[in-house]
Protein backbone atom coordinates (compact mmCIF):
# COMPACT_ATOMS: atom_id res chain seq x y z
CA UNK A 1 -70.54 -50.41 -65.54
CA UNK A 2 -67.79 -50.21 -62.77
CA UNK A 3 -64.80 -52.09 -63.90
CA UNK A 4 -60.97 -52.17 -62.21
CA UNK A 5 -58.14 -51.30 -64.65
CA UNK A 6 -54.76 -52.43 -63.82
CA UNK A 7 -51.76 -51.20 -66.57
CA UNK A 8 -51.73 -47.72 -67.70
CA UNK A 9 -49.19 -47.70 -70.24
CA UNK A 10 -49.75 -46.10 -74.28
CA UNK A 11 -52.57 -48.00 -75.34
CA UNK A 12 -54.23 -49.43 -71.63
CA UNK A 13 -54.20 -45.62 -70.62
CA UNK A 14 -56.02 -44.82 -73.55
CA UNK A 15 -58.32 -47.66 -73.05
CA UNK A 16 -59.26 -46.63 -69.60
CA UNK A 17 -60.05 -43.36 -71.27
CA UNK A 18 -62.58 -44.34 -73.71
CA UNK A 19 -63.97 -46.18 -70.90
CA UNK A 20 -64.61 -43.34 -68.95
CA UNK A 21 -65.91 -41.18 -71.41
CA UNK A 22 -68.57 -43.34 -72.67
CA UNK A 23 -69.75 -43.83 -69.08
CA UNK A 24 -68.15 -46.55 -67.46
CA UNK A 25 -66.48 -45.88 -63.92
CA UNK A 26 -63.13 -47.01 -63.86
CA UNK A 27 -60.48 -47.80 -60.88
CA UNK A 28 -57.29 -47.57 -61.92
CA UNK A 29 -54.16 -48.83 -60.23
CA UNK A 30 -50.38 -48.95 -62.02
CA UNK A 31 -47.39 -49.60 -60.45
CA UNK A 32 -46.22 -45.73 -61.08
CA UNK A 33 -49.64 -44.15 -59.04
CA UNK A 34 -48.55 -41.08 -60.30
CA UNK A 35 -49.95 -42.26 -63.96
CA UNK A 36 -52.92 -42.85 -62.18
CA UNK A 37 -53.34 -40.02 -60.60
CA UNK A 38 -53.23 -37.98 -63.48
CA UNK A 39 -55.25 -39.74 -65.59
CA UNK A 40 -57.82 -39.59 -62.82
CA UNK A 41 -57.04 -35.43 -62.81
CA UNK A 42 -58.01 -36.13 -66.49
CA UNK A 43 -60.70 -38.03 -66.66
CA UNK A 44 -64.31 -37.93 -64.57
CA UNK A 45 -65.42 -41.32 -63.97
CA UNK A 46 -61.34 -42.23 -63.38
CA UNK A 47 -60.73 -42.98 -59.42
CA UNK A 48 -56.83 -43.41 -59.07
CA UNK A 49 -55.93 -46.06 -56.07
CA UNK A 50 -52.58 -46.97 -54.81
CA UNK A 51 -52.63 -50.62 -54.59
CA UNK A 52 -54.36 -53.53 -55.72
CA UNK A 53 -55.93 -54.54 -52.82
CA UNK A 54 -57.53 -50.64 -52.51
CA UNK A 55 -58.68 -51.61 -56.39
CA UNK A 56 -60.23 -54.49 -55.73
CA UNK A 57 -62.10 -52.77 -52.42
CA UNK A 58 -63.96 -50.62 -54.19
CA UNK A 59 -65.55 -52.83 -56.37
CA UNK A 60 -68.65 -54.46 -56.08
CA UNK A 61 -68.91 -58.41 -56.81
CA UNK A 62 -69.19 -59.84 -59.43
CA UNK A 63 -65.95 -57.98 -60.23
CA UNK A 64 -64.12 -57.26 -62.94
CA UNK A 65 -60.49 -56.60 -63.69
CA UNK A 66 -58.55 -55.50 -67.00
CA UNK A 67 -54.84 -55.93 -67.20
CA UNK A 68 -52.78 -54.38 -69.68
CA UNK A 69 -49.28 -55.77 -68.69
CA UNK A 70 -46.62 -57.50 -69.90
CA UNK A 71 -46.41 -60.71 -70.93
CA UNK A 72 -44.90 -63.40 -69.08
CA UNK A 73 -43.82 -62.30 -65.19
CA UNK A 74 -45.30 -59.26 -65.10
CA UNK A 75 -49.08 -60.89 -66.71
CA UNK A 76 -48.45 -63.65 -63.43
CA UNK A 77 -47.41 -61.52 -60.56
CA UNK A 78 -50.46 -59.25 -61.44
CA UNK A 79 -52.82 -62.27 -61.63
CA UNK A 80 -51.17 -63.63 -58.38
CA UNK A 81 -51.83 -60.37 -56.83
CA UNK A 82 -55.50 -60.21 -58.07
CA UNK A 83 -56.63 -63.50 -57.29
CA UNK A 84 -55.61 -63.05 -53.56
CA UNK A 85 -58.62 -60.52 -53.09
CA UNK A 86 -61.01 -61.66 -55.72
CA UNK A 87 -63.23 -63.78 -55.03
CA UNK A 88 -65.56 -67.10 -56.72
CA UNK A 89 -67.63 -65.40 -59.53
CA UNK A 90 -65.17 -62.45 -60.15
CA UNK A 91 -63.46 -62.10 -63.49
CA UNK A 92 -60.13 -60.66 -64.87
CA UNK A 93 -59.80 -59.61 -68.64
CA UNK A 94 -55.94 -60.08 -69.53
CA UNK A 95 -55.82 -57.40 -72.60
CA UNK A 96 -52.29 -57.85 -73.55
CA UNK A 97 -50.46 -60.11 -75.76
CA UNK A 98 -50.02 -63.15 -74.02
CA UNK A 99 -48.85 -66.55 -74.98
CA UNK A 100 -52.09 -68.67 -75.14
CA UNK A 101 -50.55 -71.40 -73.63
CA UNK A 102 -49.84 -69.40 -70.52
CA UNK A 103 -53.20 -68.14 -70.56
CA UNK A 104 -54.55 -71.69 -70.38
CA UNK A 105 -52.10 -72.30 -67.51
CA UNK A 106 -53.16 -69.06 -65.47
CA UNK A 107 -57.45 -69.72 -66.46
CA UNK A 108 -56.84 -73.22 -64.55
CA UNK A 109 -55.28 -71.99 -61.48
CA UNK A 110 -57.70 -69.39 -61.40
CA UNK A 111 -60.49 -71.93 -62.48
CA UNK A 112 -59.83 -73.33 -58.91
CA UNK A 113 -60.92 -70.60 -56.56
CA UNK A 114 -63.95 -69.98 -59.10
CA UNK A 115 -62.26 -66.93 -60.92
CA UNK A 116 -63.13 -66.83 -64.88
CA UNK A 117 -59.86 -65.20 -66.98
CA UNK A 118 -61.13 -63.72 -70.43
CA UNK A 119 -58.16 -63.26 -72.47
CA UNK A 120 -58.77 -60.54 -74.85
CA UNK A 121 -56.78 -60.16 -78.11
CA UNK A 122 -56.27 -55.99 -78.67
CA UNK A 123 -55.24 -54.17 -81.70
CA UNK A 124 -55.64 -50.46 -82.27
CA UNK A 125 -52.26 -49.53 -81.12
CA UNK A 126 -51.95 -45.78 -80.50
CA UNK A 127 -54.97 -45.16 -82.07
CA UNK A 128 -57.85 -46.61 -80.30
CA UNK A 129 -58.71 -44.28 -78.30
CA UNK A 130 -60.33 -42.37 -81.60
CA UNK A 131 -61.12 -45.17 -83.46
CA UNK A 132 -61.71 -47.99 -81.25
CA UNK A 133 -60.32 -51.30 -80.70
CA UNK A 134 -60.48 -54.84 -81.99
CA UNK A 135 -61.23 -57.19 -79.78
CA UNK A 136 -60.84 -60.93 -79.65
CA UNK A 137 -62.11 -62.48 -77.02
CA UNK A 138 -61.57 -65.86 -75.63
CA UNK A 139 -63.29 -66.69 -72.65
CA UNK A 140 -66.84 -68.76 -70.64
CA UNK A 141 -69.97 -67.31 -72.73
CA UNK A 142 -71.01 -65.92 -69.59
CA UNK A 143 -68.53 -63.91 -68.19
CA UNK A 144 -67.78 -62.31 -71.84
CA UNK A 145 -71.49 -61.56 -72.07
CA UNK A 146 -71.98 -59.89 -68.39
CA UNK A 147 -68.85 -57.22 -69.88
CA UNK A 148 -70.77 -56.77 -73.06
CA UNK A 149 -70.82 -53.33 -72.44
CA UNK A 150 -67.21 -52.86 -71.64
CA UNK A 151 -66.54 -54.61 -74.94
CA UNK A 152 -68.92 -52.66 -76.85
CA UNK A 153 -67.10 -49.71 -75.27
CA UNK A 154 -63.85 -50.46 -76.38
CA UNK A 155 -64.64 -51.25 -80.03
CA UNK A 156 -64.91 -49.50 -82.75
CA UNK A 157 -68.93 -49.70 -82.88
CA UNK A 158 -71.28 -51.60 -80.75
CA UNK A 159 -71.56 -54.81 -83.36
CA UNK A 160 -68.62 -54.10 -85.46
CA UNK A 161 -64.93 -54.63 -84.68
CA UNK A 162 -65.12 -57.15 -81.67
CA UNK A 163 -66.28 -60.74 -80.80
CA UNK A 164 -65.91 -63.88 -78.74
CA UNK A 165 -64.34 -66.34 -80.30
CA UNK A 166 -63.83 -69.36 -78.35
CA UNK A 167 -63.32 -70.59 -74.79
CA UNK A 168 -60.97 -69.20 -72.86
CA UNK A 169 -57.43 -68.60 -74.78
CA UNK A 170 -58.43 -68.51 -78.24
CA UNK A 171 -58.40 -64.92 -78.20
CA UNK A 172 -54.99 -64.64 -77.28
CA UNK A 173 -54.54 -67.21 -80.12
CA UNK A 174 -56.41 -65.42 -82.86
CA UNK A 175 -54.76 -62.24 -81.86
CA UNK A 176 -51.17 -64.17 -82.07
CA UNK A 177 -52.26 -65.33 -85.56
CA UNK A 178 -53.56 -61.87 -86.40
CA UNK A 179 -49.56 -59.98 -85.57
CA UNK A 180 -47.79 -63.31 -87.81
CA UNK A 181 -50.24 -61.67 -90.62
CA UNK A 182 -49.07 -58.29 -89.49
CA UNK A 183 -45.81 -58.88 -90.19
CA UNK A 184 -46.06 -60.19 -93.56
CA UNK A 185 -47.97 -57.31 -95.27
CA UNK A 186 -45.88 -55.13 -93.39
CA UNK A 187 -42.46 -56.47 -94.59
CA UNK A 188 -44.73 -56.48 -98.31
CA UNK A 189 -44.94 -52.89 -97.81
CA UNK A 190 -41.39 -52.41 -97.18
CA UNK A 191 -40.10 -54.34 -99.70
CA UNK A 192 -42.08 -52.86 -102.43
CA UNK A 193 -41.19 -49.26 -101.33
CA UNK A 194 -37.31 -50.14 -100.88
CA UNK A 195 -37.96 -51.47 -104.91
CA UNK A 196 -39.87 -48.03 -105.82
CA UNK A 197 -36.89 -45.96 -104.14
CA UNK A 198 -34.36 -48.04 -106.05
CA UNK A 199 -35.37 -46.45 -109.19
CA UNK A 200 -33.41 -43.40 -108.98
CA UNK A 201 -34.65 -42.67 -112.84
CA UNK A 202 -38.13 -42.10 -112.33
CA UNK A 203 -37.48 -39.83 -108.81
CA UNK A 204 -40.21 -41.34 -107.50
CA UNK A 205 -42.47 -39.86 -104.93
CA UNK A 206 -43.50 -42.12 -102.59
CA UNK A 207 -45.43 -39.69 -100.74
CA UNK A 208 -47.57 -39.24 -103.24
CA UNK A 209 -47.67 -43.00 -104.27
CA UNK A 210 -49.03 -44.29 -100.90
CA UNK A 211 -51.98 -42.02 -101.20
CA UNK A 212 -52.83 -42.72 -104.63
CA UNK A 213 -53.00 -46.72 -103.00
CA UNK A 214 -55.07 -45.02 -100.31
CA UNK A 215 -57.81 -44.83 -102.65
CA UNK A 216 -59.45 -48.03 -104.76
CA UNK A 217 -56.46 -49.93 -105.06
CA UNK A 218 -56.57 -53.79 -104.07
CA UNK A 219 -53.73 -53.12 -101.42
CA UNK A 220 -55.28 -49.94 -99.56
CA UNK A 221 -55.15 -50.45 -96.11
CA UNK A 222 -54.89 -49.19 -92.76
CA UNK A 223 -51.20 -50.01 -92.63
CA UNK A 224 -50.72 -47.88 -95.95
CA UNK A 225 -52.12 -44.99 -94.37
CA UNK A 226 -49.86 -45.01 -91.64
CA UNK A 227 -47.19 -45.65 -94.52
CA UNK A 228 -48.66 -42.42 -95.91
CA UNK A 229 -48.35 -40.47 -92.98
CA UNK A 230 -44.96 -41.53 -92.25
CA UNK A 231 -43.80 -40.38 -95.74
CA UNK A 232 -45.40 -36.84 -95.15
CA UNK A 233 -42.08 -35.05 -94.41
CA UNK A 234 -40.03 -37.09 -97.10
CA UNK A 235 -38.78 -40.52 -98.17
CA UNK A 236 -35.78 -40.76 -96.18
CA UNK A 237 -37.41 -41.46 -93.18
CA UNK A 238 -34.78 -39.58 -91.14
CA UNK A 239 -33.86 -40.11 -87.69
CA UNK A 240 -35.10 -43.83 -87.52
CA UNK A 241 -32.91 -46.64 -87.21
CA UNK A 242 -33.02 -49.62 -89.27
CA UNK A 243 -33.99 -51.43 -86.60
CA UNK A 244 -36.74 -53.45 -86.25
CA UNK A 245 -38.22 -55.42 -82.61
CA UNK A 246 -40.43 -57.83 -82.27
CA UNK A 247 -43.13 -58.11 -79.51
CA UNK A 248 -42.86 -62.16 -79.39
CA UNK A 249 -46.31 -62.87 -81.29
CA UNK A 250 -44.74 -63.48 -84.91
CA UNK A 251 -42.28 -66.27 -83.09
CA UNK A 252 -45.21 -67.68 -81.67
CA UNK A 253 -47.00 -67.73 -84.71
CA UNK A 254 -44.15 -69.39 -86.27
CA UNK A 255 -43.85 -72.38 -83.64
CA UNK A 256 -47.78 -73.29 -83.96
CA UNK A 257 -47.40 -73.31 -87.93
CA UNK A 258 -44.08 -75.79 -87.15
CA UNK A 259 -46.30 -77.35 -84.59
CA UNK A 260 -49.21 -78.22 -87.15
CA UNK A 261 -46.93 -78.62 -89.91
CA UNK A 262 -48.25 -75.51 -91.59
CA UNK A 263 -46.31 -74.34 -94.48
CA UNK A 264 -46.01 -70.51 -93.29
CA UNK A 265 -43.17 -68.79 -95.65
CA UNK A 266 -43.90 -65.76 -95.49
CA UNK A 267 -44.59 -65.01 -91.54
CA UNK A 268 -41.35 -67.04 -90.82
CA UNK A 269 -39.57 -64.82 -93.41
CA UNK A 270 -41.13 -61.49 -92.19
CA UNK A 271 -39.61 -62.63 -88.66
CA UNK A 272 -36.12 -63.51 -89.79
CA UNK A 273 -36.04 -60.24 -91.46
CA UNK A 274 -36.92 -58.28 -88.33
CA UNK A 275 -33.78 -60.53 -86.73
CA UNK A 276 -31.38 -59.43 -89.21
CA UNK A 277 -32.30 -55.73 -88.66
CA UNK A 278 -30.65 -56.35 -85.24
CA UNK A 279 -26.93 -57.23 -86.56
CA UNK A 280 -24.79 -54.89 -86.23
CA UNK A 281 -22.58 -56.67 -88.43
CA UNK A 282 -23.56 -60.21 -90.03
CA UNK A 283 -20.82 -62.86 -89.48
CA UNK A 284 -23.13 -65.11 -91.77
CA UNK A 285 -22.88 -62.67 -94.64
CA UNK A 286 -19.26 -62.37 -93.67
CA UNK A 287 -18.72 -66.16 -94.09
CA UNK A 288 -20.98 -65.56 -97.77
CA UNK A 289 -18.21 -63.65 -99.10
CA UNK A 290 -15.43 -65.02 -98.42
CA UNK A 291 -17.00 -68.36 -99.83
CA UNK A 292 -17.39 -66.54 -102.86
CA UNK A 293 -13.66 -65.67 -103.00
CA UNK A 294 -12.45 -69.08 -102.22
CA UNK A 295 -14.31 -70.85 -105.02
CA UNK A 296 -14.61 -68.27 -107.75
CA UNK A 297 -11.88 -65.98 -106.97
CA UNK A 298 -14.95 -62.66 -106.46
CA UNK A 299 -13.64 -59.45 -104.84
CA UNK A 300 -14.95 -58.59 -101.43
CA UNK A 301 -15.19 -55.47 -99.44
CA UNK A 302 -12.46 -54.73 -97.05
CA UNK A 303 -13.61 -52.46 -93.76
C-alpha cells in the first residue's frame, strides 16, 4: 500500500521504517528534508519530498496521510496544510498524542470537504520499530478498514496488539487513558525501588531484584524490564536528573476523571509528583517548616 508520512521524529521515523520494510511505499515529507532524505538513502520503498503539496502529488486517491507531530499548533497547521490538497474520500491518520477534544474539532472541519481523520493512539516508544506498535484507533469503520494493512504493519502481529475502538477520537481517548495508567505503575515502580535502596542494611541489589520480577512475579512487566536495563550499570542511576516531564496526557486524564467525577488517586498523584520533580526549591515545603517551628518549637534546616 502507498501511504504519505508526514513527521519523522524518534518514533514516526521508525514507523515509516517498518513500513517500508514490510512492503509498503512510503512518501515522506518533514519540515527538516534533510531527515527525509536520509531515511529515504536508508530505506527502499522511502521516496523523500520537499513539501507537502509534492507529498500529496504523488499519491494516488483515495489517499492517505500519517502525521506524527505535535500536539496542538503544530497537529493544526499540518492538517491545514493537508486538507488544502486532499481531496473528498482522502484520509489522514493523526498518530500522535492529541487531545481528543481537538481531534473532534479538526474530524468536523475536515468532515466538511469529505476528508475522514483516524486518530490513532501509539505506544511502543523507541522500541517499535522491533517489536511493533499498539495501536488504538478511533475513526469511520471504513476508512480504518481500507488501512488495514498499514495497521497490521505497524503492530506487533497482524491480530494482536492493535484495534479500532470507536468513532473517530476515541483512540486518542483510550490512548490518553492508557499514559494516566502509565504513570501510576511507573511512579509504583519508583517508589518501591527508592524503599528497597533505603535499606542500606541489606545492600540491596536492585539489579538483580528487577530481573528476578522479570520472571513469574505478579508485577513483571514491560516497564520492569526497562527498569532492569536501566539498572545494568548500577543503582545510582548516574548522570540523570531528578527531573521528571510530562507529555500533557496524565493532565488530561486527570480533568476527564474530575469531569465524570471519577475518583482517580493515584493518576492525579503520579502527576503531582512529576510537578514537584520540577522545583528547584519548594516554597510550599518551605512554608511546612517553618509552621512546624512556630507551633511546636521543631528545628529547621538553615541553607
Amino acid at each position: 500500500m502507498r501511504i504519505g508520512f508526514v513527521g519523522l521524529g524518534r518514533m514516526g521515523g521508525n514507523m515509516a521504517r517498518r513500513l517500508s520494510r514490510a512492503g509498503h511505499d512510503v512518501v515522506a515529507y518533514n519540515r527538516t528534508h534533510a531527515v527525509a532524505r536520509r531515511l529515504a538513502d536508508g530505506e527502499p520503498h522511502v521516496t523523500a519530498t520537499a513539501s507537502i503539496e509534492e507529498l500529496v502529488s504523488l499519491l494516488s486517491a483515495p489517499r492517505a496521510v500519517w502525521i506524527m507531530v505535535p500536539a496542538g499548533g503544530p497537529t493544526d497547521e499540518t492538517i491545514a496544510s493537508l486538507a488544502a490538497h486532499l481531496e473528498r474520500g482522502d484520509v489522514i491518520v493523526d498518530g500522535g498524542n492529541a487531545n481528543y477534544r481537538d481531534t473532534l474539532r479538526r474530524a468536523e472541519r475536515l468532515a466538511a470537504s469529505g476528508i475522514d481523520l483516524v486518530d490513532a493512539g501509539t505506544s511502543g516508544g523507541v522500541w517499535g520499530l522491533d517489536e511493533g506498535y499498539s495501536l488504538m484507533v478511533g475513526g469511520p469503520a471504513g476508512a480504518v478498514d481500507r488501512l488495514r494493512p498499514i495497521f497490521e504493519a505497524l503492530a506487533p502481529a497482524t491480530s494482536r496488539g492493535w484495534g479500532r475502538v470507536g468513532p473517530t477520537g476515541a483512540g486518542h481517548f483510550v490512548k490518553m487513558v492508557h499514559n494516566g495508567i502509565e504513570y501510576g505503575v511507573m511512579e509504583a515502580y519508583a517508589e518501591g525501588f527508592e524503599i528497597l535502596r533505603g535499606k542500606d542494611e541489606f545492600a540491596l541489589d536492585l539489579h538483580r531484584i528487577a530481573e528476578i520480577w522479570q520472571h513469574g512475579s505478579v508485577i513483571r512487566s514491560w516497564l520492569l524490564d526497562l527498569i532492569a536495563n536501566a539498572l545494568k550499570e548500577g543503582d545510582d542511576l548516574d548522570g540523570i536528573a531528578p527531573w521528571v516531564a510530562d507529555s500533557g496526557e496524565g493532565r488530561w486524564t486527570v480533568f476527564e476523571a474530575i469531569d465524570q467525577d471519577v475518583p482517580a488517586p493515584v493518576i492525579t498523584l503520579a502527576l503531582l509528583v512529576r510537578l514537584a520533580s520540577r522545583q528547584d526549591e519548594s516554597y510550599a515545603a518551605k512554608l511546612l517548616a517553618a509552621m512546624r517551628r512556630e507551633f511546636g518549637g521543631h528545628a529547621v534546616r538553615e541553607t
